[in-house]
N, C-alpha and C. Protein backbone atom coordinates (compact mmCIF):
# COMPACT_ATOMS: atom_id res chain seq x y z
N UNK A 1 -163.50 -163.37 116.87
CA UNK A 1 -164.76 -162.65 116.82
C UNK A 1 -165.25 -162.29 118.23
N UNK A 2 -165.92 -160.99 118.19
CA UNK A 2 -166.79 -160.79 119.69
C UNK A 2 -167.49 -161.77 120.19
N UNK A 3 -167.94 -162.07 121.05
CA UNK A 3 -168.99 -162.88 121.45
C UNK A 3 -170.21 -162.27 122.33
N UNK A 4 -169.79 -160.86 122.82
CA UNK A 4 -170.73 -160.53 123.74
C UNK A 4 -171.87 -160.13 123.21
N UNK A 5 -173.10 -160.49 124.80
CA UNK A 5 -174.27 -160.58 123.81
C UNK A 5 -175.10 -158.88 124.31
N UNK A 6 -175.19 -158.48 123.08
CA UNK A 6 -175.86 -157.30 122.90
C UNK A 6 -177.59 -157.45 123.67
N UNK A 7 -178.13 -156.55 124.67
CA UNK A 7 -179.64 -156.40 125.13
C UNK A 7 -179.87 -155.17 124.76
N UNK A 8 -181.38 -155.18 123.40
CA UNK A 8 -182.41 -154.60 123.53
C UNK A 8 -183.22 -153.70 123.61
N UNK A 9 -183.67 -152.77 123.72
CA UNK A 9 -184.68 -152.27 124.65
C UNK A 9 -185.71 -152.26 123.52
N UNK A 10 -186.14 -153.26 123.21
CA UNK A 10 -187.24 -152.58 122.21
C UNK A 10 -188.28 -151.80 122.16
N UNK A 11 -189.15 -151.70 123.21
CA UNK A 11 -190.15 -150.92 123.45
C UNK A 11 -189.60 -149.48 123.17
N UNK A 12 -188.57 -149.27 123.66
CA UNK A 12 -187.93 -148.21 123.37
C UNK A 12 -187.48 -147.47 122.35
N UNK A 13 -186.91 -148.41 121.65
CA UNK A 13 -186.63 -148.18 120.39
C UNK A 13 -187.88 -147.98 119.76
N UNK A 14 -188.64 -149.21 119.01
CA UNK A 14 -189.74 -148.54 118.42
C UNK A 14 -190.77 -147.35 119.03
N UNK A 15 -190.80 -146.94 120.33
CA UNK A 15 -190.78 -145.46 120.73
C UNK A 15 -190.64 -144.49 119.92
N UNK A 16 -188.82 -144.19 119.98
CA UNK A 16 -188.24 -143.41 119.25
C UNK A 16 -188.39 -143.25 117.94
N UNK A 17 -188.73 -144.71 117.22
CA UNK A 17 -188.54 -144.62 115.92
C UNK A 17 -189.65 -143.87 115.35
N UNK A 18 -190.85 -144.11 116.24
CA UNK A 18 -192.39 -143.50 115.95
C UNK A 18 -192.07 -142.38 116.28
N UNK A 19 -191.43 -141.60 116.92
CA UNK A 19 -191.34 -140.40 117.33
C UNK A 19 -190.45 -139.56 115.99
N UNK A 20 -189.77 -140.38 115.00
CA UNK A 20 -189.32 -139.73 114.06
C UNK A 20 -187.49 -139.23 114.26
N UNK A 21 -187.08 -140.63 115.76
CA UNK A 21 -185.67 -140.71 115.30
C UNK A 21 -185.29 -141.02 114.30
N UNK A 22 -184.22 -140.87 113.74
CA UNK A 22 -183.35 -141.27 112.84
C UNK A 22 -182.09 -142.41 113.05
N UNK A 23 -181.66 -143.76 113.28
CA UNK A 23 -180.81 -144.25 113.69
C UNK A 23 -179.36 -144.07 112.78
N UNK A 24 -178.72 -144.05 113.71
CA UNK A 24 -177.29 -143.81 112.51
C UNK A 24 -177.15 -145.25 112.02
N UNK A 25 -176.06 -144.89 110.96
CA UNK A 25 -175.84 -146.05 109.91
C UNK A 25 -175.57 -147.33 110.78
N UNK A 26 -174.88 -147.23 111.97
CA UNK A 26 -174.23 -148.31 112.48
C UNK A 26 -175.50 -149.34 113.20
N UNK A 27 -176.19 -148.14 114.21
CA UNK A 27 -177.47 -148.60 114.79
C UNK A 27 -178.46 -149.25 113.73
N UNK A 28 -178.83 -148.66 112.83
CA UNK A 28 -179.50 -149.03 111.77
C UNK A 28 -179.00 -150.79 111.41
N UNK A 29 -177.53 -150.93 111.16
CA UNK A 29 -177.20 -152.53 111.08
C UNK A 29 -177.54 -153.21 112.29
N UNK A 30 -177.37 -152.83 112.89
CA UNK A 30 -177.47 -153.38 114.61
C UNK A 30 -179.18 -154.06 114.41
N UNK A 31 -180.00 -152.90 114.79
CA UNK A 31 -181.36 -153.17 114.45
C UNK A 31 -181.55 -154.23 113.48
N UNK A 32 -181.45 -153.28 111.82
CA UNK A 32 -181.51 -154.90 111.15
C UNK A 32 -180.87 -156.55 111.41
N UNK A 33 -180.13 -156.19 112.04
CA UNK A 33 -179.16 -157.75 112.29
C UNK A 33 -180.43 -158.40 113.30
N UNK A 34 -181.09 -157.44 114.58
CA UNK A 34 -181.40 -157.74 115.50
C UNK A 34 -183.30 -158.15 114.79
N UNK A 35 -183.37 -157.91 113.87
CA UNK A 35 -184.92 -157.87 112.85
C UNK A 35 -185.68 -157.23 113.75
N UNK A 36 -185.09 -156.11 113.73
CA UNK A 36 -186.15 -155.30 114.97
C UNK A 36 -187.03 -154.71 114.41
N UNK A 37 -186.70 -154.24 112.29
CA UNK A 37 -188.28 -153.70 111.62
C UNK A 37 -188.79 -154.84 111.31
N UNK A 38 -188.61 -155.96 111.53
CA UNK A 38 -189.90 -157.14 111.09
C UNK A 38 -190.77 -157.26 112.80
N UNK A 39 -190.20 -157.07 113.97
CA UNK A 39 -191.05 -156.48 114.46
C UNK A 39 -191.61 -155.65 114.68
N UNK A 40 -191.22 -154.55 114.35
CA UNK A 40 -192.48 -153.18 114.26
C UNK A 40 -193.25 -153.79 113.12
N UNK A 41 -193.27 -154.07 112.11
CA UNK A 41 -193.89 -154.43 111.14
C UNK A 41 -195.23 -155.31 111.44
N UNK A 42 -194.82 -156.36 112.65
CA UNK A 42 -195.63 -157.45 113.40
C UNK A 42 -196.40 -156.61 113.91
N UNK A 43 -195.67 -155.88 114.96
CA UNK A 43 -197.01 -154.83 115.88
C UNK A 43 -197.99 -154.02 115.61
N UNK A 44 -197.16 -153.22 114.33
CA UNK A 44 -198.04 -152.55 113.27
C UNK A 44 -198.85 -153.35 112.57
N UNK A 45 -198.96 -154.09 112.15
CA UNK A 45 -199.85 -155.31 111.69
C UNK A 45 -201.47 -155.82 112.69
């Protein structure tokens, strides 16, 4: 298995996402793996 460790940018990301990117399928797992909409969800909250 890989081991390397994937960084981030979240500010960034949820940026984009508000801006009405679209992540591709792969990014989209990435994100979820990374629970990056349970934090927008937090912030939005």
């Amino acid at each position: 298995p890989i081991k390397n460790q994937t960084c981030l940018n979240v500010p960034a990301i949820l940026y984009f996402l508000e801006k009405g990117a679209q992540p591709t399928r792969t990014v989209y797992d990435i994100l979820r793996k990374a629970e990056l909409f349970k934090e927008k969800e937090r912030i939005l909250s």
